[in-house]
PDB file of N, CA and C in Angstrom:
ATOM      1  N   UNK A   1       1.404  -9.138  22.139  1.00  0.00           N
ATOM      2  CA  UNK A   1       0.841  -8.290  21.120  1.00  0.00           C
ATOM      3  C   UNK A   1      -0.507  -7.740  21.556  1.00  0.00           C
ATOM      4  N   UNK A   2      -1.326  -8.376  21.594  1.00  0.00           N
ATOM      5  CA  UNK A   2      -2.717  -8.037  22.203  1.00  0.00           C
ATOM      6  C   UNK A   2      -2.828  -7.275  23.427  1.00  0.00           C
ATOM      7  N   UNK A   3      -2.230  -6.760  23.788  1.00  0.00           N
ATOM      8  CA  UNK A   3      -2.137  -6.435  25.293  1.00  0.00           C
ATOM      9  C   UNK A   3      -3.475  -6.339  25.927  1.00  0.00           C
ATOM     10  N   UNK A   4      -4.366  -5.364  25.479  1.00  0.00           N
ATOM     11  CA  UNK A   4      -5.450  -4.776  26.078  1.00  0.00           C
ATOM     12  C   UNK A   4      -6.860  -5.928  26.174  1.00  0.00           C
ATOM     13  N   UNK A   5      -7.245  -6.139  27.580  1.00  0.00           N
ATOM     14  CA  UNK A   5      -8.070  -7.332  27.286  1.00  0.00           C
ATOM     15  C   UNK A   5      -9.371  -6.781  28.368  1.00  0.00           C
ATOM     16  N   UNK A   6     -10.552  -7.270  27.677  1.00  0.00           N
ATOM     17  CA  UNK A   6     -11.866  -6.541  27.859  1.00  0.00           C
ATOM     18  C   UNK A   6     -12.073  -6.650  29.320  1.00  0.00           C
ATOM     19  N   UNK A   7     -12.833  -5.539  29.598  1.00  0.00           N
ATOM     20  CA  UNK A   7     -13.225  -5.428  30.832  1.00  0.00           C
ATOM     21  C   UNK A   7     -14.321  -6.189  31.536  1.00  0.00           C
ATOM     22  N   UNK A   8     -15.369  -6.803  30.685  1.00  0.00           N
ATOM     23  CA  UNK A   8     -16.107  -7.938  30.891  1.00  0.00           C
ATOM     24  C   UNK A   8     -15.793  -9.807  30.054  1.00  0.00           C
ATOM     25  N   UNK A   9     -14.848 -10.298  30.771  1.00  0.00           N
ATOM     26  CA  UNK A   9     -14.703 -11.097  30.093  1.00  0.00           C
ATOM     27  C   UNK A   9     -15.631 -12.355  29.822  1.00  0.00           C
ATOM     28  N   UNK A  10     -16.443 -11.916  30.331  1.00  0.00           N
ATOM     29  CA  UNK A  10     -18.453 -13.084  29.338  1.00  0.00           C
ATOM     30  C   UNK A  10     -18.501 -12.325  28.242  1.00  0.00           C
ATOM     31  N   UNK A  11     -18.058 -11.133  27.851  1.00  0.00           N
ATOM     32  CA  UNK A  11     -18.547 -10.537  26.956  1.00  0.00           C
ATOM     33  C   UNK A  11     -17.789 -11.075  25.607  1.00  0.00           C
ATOM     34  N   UNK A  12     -18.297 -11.775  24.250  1.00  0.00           N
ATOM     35  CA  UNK A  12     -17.409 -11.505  23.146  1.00  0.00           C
ATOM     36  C   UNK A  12     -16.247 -10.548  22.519  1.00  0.00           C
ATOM     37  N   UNK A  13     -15.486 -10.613  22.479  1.00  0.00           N
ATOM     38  CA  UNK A  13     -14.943  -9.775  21.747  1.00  0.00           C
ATOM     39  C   UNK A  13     -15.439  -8.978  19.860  1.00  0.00           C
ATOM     40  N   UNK A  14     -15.549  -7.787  19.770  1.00  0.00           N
ATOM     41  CA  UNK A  14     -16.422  -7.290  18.920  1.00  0.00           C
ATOM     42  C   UNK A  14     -16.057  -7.022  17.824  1.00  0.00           C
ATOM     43  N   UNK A  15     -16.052  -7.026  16.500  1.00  0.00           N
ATOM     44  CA  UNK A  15     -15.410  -6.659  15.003  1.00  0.00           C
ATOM     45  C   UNK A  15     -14.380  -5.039  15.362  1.00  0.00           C
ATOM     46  N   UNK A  16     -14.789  -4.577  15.701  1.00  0.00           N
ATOM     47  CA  UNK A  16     -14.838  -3.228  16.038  1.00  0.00           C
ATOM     48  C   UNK A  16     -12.727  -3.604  17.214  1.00  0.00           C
ATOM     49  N   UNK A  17     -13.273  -3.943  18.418  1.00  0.00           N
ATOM     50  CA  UNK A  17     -11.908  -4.163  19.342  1.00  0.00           C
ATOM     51  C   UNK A  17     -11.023  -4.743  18.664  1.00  0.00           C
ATOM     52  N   UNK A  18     -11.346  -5.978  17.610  1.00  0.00           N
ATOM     53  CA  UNK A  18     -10.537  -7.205  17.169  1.00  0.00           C
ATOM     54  C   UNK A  18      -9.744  -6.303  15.961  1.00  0.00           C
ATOM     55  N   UNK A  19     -10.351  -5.308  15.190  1.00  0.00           N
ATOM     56  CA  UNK A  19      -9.785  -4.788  14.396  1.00  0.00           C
ATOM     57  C   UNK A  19      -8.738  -3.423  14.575  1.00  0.00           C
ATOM     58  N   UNK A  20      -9.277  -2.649  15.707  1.00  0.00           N
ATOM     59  CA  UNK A  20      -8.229  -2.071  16.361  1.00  0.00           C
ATOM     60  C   UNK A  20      -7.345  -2.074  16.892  1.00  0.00           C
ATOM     61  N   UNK A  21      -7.307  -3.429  17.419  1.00  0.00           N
ATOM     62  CA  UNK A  21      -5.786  -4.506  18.100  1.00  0.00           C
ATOM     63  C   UNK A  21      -4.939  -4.600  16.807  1.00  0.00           C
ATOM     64  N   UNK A  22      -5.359  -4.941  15.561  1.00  0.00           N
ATOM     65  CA  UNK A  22      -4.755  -5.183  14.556  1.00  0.00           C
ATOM     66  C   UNK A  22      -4.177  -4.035  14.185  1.00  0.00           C
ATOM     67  N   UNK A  23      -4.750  -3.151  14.188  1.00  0.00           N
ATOM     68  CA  UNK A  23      -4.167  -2.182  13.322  1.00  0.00           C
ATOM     69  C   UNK A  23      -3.318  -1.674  14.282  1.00  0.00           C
ATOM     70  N   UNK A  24      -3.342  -1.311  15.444  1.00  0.00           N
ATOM     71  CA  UNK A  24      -2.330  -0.485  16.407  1.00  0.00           C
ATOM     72  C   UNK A  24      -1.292  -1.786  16.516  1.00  0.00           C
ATOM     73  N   UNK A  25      -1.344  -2.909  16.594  1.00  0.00           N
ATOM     74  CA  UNK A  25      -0.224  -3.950  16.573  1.00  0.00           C
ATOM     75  C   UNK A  25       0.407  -4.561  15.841  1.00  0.00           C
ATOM     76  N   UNK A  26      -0.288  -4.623  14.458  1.00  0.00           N
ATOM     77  CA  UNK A  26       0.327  -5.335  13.174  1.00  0.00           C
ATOM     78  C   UNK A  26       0.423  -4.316  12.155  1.00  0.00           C
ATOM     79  N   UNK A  27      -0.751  -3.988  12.024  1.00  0.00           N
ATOM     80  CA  UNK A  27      -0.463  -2.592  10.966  1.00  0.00           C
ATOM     81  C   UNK A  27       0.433  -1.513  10.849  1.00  0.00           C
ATOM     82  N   UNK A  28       0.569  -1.099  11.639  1.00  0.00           N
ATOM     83  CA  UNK A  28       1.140   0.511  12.106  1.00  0.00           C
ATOM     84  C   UNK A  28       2.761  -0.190  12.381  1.00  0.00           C
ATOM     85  N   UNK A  29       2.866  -1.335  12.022  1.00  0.00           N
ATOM     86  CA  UNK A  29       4.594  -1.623  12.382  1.00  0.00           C
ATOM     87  C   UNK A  29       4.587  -1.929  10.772  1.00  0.00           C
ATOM     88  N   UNK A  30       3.995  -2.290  10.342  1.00  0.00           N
ATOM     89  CA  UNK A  30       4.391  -2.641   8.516  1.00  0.00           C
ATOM     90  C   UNK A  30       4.275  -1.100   7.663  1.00  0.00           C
ATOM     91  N   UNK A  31       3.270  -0.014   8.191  1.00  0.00           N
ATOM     92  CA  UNK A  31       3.044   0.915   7.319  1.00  0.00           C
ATOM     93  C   UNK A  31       2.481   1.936   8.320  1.00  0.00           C
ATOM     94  N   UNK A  32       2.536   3.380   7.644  1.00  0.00           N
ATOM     95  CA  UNK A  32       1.898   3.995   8.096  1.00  0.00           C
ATOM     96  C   UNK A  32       0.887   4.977   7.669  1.00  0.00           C
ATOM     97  N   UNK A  33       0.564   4.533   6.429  1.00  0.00           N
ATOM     98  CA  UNK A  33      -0.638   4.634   5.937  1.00  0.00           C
ATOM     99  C   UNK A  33      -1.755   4.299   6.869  1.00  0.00           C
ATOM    100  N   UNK A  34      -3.136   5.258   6.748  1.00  0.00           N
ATOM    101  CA  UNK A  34      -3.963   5.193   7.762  1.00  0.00           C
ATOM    102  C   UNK A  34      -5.203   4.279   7.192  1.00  0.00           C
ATOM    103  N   UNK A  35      -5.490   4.075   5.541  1.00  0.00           N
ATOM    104  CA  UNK A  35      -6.401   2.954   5.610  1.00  0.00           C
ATOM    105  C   UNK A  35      -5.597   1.903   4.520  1.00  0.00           C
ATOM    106  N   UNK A  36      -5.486   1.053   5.112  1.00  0.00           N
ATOM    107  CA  UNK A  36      -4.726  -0.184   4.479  1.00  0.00           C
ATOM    108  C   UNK A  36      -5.296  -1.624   4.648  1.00  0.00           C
ATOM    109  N   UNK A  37      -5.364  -2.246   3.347  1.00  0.00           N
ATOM    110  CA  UNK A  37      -6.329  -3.355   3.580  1.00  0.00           C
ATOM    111  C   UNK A  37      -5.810  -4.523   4.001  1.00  0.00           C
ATOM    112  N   UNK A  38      -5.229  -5.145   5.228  1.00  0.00           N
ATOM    113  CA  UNK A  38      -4.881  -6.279   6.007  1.00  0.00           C
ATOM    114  C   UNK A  38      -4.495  -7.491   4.918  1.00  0.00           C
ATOM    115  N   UNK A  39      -5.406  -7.603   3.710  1.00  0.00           N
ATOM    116  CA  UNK A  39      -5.031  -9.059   3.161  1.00  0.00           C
ATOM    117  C   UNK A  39      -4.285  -8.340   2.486  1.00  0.00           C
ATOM    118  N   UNK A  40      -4.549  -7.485   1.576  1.00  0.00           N
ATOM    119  CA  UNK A  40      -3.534  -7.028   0.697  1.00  0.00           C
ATOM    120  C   UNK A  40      -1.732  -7.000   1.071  1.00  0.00           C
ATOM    121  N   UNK A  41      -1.955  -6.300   2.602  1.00  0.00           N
ATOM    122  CA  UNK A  41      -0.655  -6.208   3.263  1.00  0.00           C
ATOM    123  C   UNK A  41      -0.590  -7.753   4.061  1.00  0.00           C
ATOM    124  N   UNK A  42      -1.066  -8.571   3.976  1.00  0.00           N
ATOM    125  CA  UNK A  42      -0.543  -9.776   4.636  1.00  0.00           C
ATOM    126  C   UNK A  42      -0.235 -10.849   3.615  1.00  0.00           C
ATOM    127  N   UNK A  43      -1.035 -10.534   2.228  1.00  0.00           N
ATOM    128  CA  UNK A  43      -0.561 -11.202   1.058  1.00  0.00           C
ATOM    129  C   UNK A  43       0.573 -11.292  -0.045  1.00  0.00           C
ATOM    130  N   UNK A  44       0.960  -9.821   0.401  1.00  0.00           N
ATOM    131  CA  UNK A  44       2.061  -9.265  -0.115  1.00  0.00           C
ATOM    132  C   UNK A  44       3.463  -8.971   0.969  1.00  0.00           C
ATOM    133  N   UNK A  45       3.484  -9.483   2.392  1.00  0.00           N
ATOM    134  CA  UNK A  45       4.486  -9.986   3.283  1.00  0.00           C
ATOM    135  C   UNK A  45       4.590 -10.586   2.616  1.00  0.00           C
ATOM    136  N   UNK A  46       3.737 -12.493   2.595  1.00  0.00           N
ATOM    137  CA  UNK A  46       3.856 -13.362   1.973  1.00  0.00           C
ATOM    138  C   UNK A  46       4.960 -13.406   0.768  1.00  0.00           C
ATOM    139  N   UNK A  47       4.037 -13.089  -0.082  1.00  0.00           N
ATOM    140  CA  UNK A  47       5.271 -13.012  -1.059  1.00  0.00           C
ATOM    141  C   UNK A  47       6.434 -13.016  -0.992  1.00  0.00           C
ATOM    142  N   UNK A  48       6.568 -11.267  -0.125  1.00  0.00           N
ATOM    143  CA  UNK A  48       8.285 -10.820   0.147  1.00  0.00           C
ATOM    144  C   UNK A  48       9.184 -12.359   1.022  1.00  0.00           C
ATOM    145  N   UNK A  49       7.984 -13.062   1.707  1.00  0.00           N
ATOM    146  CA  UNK A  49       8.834 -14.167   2.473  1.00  0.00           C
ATOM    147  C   UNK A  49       9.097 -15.353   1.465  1.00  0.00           C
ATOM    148  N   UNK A  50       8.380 -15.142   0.275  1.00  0.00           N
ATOM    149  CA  UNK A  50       8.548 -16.377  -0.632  1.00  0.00           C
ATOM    150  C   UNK A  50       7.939 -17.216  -0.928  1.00  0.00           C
ATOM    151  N   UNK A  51       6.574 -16.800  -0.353  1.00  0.00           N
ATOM    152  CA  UNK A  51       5.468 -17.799  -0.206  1.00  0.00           C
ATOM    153  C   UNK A  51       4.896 -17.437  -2.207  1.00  0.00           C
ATOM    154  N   UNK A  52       4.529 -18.747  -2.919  1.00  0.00           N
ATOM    155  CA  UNK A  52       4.699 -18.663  -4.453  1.00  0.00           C
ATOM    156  C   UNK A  52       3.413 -17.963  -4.330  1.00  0.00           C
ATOM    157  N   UNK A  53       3.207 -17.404  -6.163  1.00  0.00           N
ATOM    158  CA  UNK A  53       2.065 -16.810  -6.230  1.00  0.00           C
ATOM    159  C   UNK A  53       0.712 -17.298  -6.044  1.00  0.00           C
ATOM    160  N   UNK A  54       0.863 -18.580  -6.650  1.00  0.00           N
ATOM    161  CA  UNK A  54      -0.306 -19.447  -7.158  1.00  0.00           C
ATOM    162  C   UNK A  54      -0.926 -19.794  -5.362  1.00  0.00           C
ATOM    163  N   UNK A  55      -0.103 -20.315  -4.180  1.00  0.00           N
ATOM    164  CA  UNK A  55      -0.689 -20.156  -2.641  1.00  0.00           C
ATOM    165  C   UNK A  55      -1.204 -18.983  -2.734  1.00  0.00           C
ATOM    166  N   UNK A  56      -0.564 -17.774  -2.603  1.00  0.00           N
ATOM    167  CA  UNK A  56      -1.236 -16.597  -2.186  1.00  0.00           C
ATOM    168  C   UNK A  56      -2.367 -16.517  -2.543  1.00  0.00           C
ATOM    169  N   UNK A  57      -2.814 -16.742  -3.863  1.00  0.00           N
ATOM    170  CA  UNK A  57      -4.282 -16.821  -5.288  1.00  0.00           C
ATOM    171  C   UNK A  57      -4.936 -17.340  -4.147  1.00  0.00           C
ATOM    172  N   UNK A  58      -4.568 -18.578  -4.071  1.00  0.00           N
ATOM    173  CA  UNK A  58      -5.739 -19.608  -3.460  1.00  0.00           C
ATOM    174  C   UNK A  58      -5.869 -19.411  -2.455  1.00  0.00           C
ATOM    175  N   UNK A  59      -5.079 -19.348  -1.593  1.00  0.00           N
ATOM    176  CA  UNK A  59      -4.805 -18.690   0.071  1.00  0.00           C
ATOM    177  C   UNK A  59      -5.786 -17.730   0.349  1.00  0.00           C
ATOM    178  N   UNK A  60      -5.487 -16.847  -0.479  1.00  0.00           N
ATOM    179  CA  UNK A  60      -6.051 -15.859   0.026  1.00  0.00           C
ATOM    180  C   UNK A  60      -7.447 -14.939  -0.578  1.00  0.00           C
ATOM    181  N   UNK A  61      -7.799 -16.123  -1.644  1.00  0.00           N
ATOM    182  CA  UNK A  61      -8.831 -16.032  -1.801  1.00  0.00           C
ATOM    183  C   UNK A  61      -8.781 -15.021  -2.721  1.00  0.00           C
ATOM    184  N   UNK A  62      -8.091 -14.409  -3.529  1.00  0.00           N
ATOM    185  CA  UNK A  62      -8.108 -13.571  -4.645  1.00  0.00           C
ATOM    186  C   UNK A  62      -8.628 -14.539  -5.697  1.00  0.00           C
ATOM    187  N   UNK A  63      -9.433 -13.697  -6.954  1.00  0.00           N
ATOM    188  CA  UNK A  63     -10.355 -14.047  -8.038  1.00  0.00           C
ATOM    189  C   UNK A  63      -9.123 -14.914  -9.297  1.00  0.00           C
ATOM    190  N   UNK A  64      -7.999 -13.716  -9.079  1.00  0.00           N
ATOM    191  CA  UNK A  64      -6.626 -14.431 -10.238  1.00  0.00           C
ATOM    192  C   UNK A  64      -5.453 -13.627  -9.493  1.00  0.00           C
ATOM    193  N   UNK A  65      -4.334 -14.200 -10.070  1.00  0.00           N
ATOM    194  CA  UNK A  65      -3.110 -13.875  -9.696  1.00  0.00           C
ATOM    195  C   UNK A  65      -3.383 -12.200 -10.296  1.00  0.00           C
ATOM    196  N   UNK A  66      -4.137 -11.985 -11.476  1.00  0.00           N
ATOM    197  CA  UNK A  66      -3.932 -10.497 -12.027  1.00  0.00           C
ATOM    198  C   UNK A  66      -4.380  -9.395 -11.389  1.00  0.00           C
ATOM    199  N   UNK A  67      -5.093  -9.775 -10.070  1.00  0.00           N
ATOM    200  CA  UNK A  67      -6.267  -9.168  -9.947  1.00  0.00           C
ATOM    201  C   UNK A  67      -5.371  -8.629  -8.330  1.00  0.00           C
ATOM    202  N   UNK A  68      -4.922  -9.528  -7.577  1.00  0.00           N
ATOM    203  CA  UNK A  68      -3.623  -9.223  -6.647  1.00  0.00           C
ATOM    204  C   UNK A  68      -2.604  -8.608  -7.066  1.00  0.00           C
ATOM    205  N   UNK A  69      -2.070  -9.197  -8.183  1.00  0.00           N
ATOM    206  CA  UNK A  69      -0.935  -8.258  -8.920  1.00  0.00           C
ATOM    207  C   UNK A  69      -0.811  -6.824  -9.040  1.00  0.00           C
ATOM    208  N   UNK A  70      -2.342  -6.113  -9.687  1.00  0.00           N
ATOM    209  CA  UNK A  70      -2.415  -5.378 -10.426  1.00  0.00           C
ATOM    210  C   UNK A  70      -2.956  -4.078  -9.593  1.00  0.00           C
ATOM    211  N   UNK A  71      -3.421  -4.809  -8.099  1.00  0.00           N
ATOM    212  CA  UNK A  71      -4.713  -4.151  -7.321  1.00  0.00           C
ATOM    213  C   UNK A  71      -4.059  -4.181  -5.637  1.00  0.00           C
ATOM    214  N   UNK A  72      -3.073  -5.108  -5.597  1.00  0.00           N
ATOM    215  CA  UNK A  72      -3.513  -5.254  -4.528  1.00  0.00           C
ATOM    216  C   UNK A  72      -1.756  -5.610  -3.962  1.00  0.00           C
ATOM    217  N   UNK A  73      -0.756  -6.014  -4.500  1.00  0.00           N
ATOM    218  CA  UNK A  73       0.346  -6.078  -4.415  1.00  0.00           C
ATOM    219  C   UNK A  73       0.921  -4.695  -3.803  1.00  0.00           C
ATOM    220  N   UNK A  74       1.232  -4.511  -2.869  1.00  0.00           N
ATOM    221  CA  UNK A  74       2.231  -3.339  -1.813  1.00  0.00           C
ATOM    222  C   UNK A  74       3.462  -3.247  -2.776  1.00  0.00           C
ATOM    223  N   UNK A  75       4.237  -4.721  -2.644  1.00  0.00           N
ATOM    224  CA  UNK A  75       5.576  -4.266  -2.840  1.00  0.00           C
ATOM    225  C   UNK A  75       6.264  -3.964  -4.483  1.00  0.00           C
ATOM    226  N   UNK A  76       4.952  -3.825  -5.194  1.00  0.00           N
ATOM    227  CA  UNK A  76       4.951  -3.564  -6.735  1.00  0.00           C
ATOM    228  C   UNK A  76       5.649  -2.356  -6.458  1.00  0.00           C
ATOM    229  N   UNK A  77       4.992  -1.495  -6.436  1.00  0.00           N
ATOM    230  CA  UNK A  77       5.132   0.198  -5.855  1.00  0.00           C
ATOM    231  C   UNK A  77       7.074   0.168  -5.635  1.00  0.00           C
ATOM    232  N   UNK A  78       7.571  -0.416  -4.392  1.00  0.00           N
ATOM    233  CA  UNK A  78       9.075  -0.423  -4.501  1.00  0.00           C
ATOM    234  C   UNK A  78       9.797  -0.499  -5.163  1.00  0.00           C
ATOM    235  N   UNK A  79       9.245  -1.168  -6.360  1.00  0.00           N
ATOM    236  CA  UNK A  79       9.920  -1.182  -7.437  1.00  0.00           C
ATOM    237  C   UNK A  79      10.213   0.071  -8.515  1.00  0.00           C
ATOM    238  N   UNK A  80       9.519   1.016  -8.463  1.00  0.00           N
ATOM    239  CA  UNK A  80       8.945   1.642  -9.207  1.00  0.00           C
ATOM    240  C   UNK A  80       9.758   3.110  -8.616  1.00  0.00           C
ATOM    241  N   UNK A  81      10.332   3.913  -9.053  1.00  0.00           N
ATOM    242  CA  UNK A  81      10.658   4.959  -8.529  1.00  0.00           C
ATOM    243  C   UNK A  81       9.975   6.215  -9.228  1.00  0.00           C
ATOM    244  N   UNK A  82       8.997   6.158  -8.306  1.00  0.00           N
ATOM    245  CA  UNK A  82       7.677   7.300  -9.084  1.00  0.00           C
ATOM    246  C   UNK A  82       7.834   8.989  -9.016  1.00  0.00           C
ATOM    247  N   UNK A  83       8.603   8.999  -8.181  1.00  0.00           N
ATOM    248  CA  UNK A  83       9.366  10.259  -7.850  1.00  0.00           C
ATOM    249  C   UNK A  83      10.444  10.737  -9.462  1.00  0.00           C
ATOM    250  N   UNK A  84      11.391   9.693  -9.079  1.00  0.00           N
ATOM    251  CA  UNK A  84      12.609  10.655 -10.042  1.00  0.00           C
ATOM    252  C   UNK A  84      11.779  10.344 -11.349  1.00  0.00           C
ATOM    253  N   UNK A  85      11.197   9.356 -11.881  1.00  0.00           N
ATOM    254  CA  UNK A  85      10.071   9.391 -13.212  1.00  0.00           C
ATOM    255  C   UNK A  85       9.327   9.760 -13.474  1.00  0.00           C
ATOM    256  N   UNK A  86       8.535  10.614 -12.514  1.00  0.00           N
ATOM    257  CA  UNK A  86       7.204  11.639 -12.914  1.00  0.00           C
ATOM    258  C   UNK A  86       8.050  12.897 -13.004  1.00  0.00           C
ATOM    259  N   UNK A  87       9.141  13.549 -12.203  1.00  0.00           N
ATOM    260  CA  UNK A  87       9.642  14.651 -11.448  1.00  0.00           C
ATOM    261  C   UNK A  87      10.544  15.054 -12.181  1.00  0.00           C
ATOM    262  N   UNK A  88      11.430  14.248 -12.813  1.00  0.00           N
ATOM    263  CA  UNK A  88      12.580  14.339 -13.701  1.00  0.00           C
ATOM    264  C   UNK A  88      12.200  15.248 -14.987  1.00  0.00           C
ATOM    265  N   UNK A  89      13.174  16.660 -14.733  1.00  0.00           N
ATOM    266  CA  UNK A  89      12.854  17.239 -15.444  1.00  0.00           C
ATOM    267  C   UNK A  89      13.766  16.563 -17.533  1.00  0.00           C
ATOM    268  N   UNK A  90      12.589  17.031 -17.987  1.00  0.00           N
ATOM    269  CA  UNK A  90      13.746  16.644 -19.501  1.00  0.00           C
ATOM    270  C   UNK A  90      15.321  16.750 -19.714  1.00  0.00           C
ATOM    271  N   UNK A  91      15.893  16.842 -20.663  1.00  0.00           N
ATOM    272  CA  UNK A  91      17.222  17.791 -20.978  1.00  0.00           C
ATOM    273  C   UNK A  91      16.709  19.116 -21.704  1.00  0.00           C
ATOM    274  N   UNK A  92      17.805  19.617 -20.593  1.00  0.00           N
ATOM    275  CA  UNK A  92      17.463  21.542 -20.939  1.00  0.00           C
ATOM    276  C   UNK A  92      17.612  21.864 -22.275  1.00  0.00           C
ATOM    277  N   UNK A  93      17.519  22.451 -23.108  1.00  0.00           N
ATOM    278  CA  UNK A  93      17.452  22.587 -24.315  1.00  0.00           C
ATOM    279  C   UNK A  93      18.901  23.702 -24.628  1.00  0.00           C
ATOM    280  N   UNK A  94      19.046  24.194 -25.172  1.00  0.00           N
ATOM    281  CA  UNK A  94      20.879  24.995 -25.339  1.00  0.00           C
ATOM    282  C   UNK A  94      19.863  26.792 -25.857  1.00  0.00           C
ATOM    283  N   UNK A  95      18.881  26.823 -25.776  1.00  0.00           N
ATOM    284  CA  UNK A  95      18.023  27.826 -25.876  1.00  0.00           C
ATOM    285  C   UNK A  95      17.407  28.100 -24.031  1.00  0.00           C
ATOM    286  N   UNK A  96      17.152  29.094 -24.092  1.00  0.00           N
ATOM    287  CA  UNK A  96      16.356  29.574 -22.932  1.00  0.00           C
ATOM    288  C   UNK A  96      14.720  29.784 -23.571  1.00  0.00           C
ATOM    289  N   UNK A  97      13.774  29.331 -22.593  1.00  0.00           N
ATOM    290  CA  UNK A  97      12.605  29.747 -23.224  1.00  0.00           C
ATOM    291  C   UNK A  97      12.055  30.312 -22.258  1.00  0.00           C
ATOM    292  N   UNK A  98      11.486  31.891 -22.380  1.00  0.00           N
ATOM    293  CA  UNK A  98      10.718  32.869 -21.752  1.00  0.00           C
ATOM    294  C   UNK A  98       9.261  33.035 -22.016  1.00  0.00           C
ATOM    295  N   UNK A  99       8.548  32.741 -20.849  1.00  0.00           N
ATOM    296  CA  UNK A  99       7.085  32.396 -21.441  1.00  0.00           C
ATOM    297  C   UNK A  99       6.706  33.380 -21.462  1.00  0.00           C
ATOM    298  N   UNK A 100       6.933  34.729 -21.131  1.00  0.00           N
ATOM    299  CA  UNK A 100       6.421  35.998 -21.651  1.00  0.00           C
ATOM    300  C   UNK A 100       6.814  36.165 -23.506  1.00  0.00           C
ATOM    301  N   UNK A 101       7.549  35.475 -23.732  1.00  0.00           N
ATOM    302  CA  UNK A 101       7.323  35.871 -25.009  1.00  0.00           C
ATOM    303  C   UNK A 101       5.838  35.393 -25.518  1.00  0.00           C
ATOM    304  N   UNK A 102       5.181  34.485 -25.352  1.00  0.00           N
ATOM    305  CA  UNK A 102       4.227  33.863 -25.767  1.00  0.00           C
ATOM    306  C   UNK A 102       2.877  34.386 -24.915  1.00  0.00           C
ATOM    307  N   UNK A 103       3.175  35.301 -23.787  1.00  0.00           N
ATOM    308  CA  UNK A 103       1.890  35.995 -23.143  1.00  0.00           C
ATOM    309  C   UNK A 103       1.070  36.888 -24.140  1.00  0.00           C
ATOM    310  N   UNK A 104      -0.321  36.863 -23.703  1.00  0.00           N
ATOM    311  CA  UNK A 104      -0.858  37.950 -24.423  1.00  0.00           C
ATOM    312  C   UNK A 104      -1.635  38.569 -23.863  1.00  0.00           C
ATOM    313  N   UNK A 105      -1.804  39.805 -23.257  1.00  0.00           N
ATOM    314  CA  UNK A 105      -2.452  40.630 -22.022  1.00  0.00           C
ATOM    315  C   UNK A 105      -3.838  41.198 -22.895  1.00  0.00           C
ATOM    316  N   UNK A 106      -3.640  40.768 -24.069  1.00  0.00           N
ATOM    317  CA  UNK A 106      -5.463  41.193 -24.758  1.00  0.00           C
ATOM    318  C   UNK A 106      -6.515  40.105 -24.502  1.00  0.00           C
TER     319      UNK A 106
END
């Protein structure tokens, strides 16, 4: 995974390298969203693997289960088909409605 390894190796490795390894190696295979917050998406694998809520809370250091749930849960969203429920037009009505009737050019 790590492939790329520093060119001075006395040197630490820096917030900066350690987080770009992540994201080009772990990130970018789970999503491809360009800013995505690591616990959120590693807390919410979890889950999908079965790991219970109440670990994740404590695990991972969230304030309450509501606060992950509500904020911070990825795979909420899958559930949710936000497309055909925002997009979905009504039932057509057995009338036609012409919005020029209701224009007024004064």
């Amino acid at each position: 995974m790590l492939q790329d390894i520093s060119n001075n190796i006395n040197q630490p490795l820096s917030a900066g390298t350690l987080s770009s390894w992540l994201h080009r190696d772990f990130i970018s295979l789970s999503t491809s969203e360009s800013r995505v917050n690591i616990r959120s998406l590693a807390s919410s694998s979890a889950l999908d693997q079965g790991v219970s809520l109440d670990n994740i809370v404590t695990l991972g250091n969230w304030v309450t289960s509501a606060t992950f749930r509500d904020h911070y849960q990825r795979n909420q969203m899958a559930r949710v088909d936000f497309t055909s429920t925002v997009l979905t037009a009504p039932p057509a009505p057995d009338e036609l409605f012409d919005a020029y009737d209701y224009l007024s050019l004064d």
